[in-house]
Structure formats: structure tokens, C-alpha cells
N, C-alpha and C. Protein backbone atom coordinates (compact mmCIF):
# COMPACT_ATOMS: atom_id res chain seq x y z
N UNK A 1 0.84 -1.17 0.00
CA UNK A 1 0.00 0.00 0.00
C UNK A 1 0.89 1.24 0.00
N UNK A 2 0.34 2.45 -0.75
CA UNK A 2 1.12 3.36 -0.87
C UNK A 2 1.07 4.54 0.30
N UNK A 3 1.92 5.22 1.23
CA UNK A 3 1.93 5.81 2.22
C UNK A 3 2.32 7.30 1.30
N UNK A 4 1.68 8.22 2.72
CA UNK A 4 1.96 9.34 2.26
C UNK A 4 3.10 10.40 1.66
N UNK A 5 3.92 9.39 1.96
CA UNK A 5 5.65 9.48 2.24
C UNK A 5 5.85 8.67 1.23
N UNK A 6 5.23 8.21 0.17
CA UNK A 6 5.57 6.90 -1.01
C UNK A 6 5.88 7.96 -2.10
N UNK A 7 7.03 7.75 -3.15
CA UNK A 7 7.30 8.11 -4.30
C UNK A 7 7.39 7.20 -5.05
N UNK A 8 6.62 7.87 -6.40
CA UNK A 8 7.30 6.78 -7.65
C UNK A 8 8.11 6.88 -8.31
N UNK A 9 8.97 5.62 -8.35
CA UNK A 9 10.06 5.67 -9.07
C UNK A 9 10.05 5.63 -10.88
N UNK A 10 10.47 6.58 -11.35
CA UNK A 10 10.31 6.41 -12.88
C UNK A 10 10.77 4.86 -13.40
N UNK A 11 12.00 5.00 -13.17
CA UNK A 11 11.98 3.43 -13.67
C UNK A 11 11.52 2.61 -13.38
N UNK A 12 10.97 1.88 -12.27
CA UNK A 12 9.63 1.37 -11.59
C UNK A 12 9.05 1.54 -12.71
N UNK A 13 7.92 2.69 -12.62
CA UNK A 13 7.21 2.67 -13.40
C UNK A 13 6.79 2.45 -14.91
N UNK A 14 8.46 2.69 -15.18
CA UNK A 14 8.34 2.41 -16.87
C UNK A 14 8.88 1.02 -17.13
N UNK A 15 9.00 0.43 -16.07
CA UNK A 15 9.05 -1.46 -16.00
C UNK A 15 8.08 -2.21 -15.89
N UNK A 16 7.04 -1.12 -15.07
CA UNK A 16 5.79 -1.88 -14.98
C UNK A 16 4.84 -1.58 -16.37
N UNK A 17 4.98 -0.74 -16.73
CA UNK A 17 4.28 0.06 -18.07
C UNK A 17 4.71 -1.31 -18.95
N UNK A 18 6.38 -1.56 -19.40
CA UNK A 18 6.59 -2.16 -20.05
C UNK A 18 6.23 -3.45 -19.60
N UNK A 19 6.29 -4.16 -18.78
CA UNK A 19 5.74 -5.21 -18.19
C UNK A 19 4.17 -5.91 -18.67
N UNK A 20 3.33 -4.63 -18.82
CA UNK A 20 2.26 -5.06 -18.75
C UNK A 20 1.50 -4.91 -20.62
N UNK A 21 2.22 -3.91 -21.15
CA UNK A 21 2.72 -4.35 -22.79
C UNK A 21 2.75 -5.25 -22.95
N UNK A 22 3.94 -6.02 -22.77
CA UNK A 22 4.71 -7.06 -22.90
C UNK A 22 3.23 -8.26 -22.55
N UNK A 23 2.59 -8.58 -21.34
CA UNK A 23 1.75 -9.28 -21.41
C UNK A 23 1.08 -9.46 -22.27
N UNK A 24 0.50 -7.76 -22.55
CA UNK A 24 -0.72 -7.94 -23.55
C UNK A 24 -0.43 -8.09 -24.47
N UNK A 25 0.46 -8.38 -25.59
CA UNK A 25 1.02 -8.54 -26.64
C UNK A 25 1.09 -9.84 -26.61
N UNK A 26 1.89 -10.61 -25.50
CA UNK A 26 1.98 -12.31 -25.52
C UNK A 26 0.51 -12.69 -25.49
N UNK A 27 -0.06 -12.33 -24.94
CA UNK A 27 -1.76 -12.81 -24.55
C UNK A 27 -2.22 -12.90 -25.96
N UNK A 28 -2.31 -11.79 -26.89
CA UNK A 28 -2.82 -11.63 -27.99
C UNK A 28 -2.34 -12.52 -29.12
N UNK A 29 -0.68 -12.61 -28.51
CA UNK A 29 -0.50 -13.46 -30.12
C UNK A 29 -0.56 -15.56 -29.50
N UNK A 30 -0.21 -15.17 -28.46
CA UNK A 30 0.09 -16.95 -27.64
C UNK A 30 -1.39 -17.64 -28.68
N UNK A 31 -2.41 -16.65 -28.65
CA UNK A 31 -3.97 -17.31 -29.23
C UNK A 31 -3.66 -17.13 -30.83
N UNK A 32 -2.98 -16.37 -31.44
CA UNK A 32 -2.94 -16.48 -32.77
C UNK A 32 -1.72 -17.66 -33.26
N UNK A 33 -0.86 -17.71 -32.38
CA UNK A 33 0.33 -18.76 -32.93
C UNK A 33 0.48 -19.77 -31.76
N UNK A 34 -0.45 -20.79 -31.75
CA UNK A 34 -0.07 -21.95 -31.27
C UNK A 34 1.06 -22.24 -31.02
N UNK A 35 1.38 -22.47 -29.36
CA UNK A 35 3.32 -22.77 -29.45
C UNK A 35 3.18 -24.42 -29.84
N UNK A 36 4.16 -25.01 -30.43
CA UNK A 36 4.05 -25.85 -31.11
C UNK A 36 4.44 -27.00 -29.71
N UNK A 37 3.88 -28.48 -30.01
CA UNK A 37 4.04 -28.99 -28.77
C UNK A 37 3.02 -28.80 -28.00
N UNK A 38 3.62 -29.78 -26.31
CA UNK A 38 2.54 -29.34 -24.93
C UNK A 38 2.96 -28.60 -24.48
N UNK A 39 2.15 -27.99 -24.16
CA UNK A 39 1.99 -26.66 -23.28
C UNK A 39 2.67 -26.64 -22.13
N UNK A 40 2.88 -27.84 -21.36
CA UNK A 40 3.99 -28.14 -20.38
C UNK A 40 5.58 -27.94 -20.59
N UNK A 41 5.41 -28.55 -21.99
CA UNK A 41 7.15 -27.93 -22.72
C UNK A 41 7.35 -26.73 -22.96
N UNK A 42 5.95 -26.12 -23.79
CA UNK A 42 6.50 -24.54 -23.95
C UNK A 42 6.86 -24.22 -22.63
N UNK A 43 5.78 -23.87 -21.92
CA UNK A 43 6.27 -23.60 -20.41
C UNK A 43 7.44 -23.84 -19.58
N UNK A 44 8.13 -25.03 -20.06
CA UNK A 44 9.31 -25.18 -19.43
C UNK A 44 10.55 -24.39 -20.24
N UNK A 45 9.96 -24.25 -21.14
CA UNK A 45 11.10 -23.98 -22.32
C UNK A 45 10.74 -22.74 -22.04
N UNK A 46 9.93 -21.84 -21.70
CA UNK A 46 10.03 -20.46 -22.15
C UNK A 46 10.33 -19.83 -20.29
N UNK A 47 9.68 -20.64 -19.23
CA UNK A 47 10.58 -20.04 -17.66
C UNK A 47 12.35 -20.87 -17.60
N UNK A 48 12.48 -21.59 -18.24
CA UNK A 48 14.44 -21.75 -18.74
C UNK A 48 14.64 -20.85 -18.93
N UNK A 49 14.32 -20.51 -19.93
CA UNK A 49 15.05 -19.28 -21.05
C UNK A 49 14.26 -17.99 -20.08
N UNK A 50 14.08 -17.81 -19.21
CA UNK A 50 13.60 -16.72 -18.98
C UNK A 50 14.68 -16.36 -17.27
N UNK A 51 14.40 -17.82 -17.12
CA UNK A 51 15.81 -17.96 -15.79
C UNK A 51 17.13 -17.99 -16.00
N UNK A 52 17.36 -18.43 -17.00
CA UNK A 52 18.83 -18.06 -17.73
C UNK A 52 19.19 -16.95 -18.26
N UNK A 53 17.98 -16.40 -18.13
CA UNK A 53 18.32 -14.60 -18.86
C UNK A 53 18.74 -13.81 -17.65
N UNK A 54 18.27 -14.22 -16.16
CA UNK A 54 18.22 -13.38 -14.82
C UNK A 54 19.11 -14.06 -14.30
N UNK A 55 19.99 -15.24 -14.20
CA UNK A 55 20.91 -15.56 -13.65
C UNK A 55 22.43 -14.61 -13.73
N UNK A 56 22.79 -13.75 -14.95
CA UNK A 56 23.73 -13.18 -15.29
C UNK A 56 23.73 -11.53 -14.50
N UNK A 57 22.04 -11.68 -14.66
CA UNK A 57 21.59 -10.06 -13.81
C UNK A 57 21.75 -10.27 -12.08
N UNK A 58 21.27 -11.65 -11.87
CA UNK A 58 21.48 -11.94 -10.38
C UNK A 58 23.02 -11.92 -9.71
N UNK A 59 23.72 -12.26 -10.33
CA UNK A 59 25.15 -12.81 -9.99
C UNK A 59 25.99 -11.44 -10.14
N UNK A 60 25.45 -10.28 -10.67
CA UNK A 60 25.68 -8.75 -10.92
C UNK A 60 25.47 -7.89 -9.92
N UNK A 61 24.42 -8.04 -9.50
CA UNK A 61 23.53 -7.15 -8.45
C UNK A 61 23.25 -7.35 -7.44
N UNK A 62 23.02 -8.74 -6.96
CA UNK A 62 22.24 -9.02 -5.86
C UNK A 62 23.16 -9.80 -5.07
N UNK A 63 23.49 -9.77 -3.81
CA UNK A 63 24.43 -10.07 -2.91
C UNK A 63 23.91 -11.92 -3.47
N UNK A 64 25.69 -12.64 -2.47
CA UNK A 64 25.79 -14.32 -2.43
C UNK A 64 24.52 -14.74 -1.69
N UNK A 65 24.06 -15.58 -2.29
CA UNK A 65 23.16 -16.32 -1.05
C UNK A 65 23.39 -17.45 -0.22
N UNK A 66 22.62 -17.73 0.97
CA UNK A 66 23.53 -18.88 1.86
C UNK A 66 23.07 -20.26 0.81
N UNK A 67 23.58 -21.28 1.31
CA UNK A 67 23.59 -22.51 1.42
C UNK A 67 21.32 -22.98 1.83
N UNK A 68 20.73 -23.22 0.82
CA UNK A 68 19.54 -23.48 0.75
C UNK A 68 19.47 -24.45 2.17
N UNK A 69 18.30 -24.25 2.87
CA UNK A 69 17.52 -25.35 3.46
C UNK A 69 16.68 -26.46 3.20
N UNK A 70 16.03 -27.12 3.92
CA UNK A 70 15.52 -28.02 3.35
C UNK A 70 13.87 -27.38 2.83
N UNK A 71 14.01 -26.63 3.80
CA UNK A 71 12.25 -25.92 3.80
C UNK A 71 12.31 -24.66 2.63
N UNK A 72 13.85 -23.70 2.25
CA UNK A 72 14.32 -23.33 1.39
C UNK A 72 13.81 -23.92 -0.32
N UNK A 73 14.53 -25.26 -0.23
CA UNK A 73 13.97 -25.95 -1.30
C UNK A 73 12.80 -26.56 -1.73
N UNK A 74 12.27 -26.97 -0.38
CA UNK A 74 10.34 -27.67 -0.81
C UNK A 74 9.52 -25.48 -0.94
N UNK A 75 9.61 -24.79 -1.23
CA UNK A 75 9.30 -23.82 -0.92
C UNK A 75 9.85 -23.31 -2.35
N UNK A 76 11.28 -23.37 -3.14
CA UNK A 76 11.05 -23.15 -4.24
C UNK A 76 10.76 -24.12 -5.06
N UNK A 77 10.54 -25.74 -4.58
CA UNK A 77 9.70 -25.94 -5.25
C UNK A 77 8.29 -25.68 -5.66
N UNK A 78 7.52 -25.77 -4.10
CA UNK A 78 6.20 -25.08 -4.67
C UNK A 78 6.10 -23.74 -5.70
N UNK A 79 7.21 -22.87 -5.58
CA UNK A 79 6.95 -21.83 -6.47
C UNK A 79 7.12 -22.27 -7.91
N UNK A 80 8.16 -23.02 -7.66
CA UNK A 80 8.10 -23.64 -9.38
C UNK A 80 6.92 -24.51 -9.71
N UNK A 81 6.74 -25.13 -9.21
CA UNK A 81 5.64 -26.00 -9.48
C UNK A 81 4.46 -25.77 -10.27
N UNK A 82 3.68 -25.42 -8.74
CA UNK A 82 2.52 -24.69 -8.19
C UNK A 82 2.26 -23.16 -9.39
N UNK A 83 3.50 -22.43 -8.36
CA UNK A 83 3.46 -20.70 -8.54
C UNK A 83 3.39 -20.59 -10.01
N UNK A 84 4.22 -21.45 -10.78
CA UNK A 84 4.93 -21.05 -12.27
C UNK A 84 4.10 -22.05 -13.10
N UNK A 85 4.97 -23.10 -13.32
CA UNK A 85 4.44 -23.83 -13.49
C UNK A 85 2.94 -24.36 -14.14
N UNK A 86 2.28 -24.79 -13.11
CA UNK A 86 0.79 -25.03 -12.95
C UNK A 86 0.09 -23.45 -13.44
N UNK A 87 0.37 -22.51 -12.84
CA UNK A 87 -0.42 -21.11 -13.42
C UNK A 87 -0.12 -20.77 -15.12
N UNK A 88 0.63 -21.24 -15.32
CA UNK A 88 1.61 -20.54 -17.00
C UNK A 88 0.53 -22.00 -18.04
N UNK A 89 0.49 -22.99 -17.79
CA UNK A 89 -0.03 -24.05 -18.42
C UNK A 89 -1.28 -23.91 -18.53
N UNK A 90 -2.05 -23.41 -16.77
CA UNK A 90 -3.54 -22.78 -16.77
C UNK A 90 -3.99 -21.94 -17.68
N UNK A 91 -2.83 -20.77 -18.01
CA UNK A 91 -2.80 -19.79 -18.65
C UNK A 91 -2.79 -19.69 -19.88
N UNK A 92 -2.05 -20.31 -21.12
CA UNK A 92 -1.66 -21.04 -22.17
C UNK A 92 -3.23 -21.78 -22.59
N UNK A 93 -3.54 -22.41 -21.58
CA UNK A 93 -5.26 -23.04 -22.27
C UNK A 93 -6.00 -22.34 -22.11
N UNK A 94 -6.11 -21.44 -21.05
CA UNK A 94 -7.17 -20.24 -20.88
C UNK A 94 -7.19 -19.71 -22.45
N UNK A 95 -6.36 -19.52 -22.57
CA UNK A 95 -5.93 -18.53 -23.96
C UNK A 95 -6.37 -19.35 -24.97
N UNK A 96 -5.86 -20.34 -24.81
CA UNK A 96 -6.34 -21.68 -26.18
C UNK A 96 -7.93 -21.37 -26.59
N UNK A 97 -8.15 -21.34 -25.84
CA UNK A 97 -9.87 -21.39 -25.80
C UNK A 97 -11.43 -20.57 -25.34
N UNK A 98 -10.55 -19.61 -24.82
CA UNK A 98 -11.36 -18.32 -24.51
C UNK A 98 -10.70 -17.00 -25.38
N UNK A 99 -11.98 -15.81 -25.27
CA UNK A 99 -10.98 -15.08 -25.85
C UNK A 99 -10.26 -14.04 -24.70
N UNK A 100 -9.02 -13.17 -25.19
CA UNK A 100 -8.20 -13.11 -24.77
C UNK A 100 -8.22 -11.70 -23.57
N UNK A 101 -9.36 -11.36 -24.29
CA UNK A 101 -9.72 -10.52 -23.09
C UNK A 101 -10.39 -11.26 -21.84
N UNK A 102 -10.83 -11.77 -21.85
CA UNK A 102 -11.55 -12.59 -20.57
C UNK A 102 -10.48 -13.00 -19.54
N UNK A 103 -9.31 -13.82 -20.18
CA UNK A 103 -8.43 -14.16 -19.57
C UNK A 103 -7.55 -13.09 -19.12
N UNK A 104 -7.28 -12.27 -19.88
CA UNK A 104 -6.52 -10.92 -19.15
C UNK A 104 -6.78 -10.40 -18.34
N UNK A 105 -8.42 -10.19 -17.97
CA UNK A 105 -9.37 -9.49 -16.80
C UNK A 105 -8.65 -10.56 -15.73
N UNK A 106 -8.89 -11.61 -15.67
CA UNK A 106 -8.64 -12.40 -14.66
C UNK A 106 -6.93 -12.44 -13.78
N UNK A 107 -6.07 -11.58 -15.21
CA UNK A 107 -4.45 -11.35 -14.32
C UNK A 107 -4.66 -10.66 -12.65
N UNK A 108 -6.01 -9.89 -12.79
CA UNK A 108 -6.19 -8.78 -11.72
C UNK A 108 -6.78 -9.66 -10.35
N UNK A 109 -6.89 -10.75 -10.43
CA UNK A 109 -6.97 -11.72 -9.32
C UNK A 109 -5.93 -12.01 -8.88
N UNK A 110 -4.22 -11.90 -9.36
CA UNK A 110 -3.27 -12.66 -8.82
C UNK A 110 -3.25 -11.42 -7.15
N UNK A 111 -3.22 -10.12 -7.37
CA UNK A 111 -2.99 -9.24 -5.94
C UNK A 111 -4.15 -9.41 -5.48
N UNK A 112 -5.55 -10.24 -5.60
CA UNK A 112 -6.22 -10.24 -4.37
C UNK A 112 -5.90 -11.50 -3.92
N UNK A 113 -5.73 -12.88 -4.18
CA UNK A 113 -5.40 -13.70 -4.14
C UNK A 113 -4.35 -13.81 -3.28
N UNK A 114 -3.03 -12.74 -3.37
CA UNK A 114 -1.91 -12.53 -2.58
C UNK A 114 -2.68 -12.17 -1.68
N UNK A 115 -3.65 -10.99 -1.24
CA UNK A 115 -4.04 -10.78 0.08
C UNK A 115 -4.44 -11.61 0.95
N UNK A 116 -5.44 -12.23 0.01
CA UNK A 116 -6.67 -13.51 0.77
C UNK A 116 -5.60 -14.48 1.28
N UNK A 117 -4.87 -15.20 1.05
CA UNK A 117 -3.91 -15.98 1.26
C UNK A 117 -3.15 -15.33 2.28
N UNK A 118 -2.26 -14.32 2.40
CA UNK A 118 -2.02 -13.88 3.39
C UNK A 118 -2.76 -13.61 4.66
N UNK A 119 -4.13 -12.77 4.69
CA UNK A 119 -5.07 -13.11 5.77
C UNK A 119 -5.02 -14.36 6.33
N UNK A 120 -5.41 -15.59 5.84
CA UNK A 120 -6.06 -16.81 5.93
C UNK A 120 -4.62 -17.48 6.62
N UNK A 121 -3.16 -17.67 6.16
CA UNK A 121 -2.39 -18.51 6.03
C UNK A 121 -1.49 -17.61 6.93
N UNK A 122 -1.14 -16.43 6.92
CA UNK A 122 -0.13 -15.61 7.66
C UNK A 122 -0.20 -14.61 8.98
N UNK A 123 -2.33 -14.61 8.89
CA UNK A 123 -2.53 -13.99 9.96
C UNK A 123 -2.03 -12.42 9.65
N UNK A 124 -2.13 -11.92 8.53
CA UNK A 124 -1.68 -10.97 8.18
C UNK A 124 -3.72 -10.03 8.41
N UNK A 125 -3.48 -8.74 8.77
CA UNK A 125 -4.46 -7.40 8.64
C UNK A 125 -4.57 -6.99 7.51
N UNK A 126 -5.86 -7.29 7.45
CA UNK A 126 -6.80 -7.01 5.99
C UNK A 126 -7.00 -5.75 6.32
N UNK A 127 -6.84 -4.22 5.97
CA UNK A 127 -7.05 -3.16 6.84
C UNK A 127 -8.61 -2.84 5.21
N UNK A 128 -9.08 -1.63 5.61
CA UNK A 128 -10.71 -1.53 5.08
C UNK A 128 -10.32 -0.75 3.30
N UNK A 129 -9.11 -0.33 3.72
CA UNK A 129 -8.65 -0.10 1.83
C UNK A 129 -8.22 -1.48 0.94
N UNK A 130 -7.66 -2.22 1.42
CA UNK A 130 -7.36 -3.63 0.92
C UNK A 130 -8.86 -4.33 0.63
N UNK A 131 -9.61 -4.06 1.52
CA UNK A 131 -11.07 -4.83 1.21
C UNK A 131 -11.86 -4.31 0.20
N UNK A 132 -11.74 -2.42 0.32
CA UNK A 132 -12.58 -1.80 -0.76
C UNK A 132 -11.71 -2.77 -2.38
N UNK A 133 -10.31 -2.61 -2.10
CA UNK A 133 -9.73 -3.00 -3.34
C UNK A 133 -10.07 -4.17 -4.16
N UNK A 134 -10.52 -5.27 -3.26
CA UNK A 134 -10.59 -6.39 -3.15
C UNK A 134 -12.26 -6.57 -3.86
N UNK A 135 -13.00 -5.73 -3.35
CA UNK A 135 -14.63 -5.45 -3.40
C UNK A 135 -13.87 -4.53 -5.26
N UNK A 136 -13.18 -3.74 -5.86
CA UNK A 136 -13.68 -3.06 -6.64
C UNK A 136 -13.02 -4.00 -7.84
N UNK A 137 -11.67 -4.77 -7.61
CA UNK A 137 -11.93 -5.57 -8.52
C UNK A 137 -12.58 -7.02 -8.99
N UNK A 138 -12.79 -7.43 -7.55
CA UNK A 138 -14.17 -8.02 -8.14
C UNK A 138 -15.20 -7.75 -8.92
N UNK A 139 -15.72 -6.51 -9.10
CA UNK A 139 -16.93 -5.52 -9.40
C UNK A 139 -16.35 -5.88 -10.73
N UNK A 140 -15.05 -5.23 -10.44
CA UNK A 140 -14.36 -4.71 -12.29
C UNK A 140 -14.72 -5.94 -13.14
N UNK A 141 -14.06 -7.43 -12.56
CA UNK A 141 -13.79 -8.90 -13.18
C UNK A 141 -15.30 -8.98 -13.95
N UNK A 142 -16.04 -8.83 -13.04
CA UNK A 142 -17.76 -9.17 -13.56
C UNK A 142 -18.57 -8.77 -14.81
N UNK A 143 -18.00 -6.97 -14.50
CA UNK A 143 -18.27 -6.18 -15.25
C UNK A 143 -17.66 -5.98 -16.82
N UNK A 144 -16.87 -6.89 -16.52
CA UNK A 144 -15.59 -7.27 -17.84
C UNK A 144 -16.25 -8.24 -18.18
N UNK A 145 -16.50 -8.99 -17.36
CA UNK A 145 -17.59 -10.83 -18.17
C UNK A 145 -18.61 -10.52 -18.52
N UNK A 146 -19.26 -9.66 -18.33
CA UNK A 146 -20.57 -9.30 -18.89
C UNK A 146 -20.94 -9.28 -20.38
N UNK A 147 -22.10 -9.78 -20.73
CA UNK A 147 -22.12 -9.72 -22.64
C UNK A 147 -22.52 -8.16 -22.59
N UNK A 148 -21.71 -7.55 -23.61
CA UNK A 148 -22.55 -6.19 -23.85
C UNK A 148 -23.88 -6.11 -24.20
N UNK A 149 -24.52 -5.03 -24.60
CA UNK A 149 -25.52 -4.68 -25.19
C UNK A 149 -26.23 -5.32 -25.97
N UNK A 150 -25.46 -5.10 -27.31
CA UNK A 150 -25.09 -5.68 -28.50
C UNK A 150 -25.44 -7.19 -28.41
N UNK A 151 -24.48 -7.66 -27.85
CA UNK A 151 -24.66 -9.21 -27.62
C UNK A 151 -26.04 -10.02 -27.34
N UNK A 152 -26.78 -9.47 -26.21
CA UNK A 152 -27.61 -10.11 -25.78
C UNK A 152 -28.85 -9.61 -26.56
């Protein structure tokens, strides 16, 4: 949440700008050009190549890390798994078969999802702006599924 004392950072911002380009462009064409293969391979093949691109940036910037744990490793596994994984494959058929706006509305569930999960699992404070947030994109998701006018 942003405090009164919060600035934005330009580059921030023009990462997230580009960031979210970058989605909508993959979203749009992933449905026009079938990745060839299962969808489990693209997926593996395209978070490789996407972890091999940040390994050179990591080993640059970001301090040594210790020696993994055991709870370390079942933990990035679930993120690989679960987090990556399982969501990117979900994602890939969403697209297969709906159109591509529908599925895009639905990216805006991953930050309530982070909240709800945190409440529930971390005992973390839902404070009454997180809930309005929570309440307006729900509203939004619906209002996006809706047939227009036209349609019905």
C-alpha cells in the first residue's frame, strides 16, 4: 500500500508500463500462434530461457546467497511448481480457448489472491482499503464478463 511518504520511481514505473505491454502482446498473439508442442514444454522452455536470462543479472547485483535449506527448497519448489508452473499451463489453455480478453481481466486476481492468502495462512491485517480494493476488482472482473448490449 502506498503511504503518504511513497514516491514513484520512474523506472519502476516504466518497468511496470513495459511489463504489462509485454503481457498484452503475448496474450494476444500466444492465441494467434499456437506454441508448437505441450503446453507443459512450452512452459518449461520459455521459464528456462527466462531464468537463464536473470541468472547473469542476479550474480551482478544481488548479494551471495547462503547454502539453501531443506524448507528453502520444498518452498522453491512449490513456487516452481505450483506458482509457475501449474499457473503458466492454466494460462496457455485459458488462452487456447477463450478469448483473450476474458483471460486478461482475470491477471487482476493474482494481488487479491496474494491478500486472501495472506489473511487466511499468515494472519496478516486485511485493513478496510485492501477490502474496498478487493470489493472493486471483483466488481471490475464481472463487469468485464458481462455480454454487452449488443450481444444479448
Amino acid at each position: 500500500m502506498l503511504t503518504p511518504n511513497a514516491r514513484l520511481d520512474a523506472v519502476g514505473v516504466a518497468a511496470g508500463l513495459a511489463g504489462a505491454a509485454s503481457m498484452a502482446f503475448g496474450s494476444v498473439l500466444a492465441r494467434k500462434w499456437q506454441p508448437p508442442g505441450s503446453l507443459l514444454t512450452f512452459t518449461a522452455w520459455q521459464l528456462t530461457a527466462g531464468g537463464l536470462l536473470l541468472v547473469p543479472v542476479a550474480l551482478l547485483f544481488e548479494p551471495s546467497i547462503p547454502i539453501p535449506t531443506g524448507a528453502n527448497l520444498l518452498g522453491l519448489a512449490w513456487l516452481g511448481l505450483i506458482g509457475a508452473a501449474l499457473t503458466y499451463v492454466l494460462w496457455f489453455r485459458g488462452i487456447a480457448r477463450l478469448d483473450s480478453a476474458v483471460v486478461s481481466s482475470l491477471l487482476f486476481l493474482s494481488p487479491v489472491t496474494a491478500v486472501l492468502l495472506g489473511w487466511v495462512f499468515l494472519d496478516q491485517t486485511l485493513t478496510l482499503p485492501q477490502i474496498a480494493g478487493v470489493v472493486f476488482v471483483i466488481g471490475s472482473i464481472w463487469l468485464a464478463q458481462r455480454p454487452s448490449r449488443n450481444e444479448s
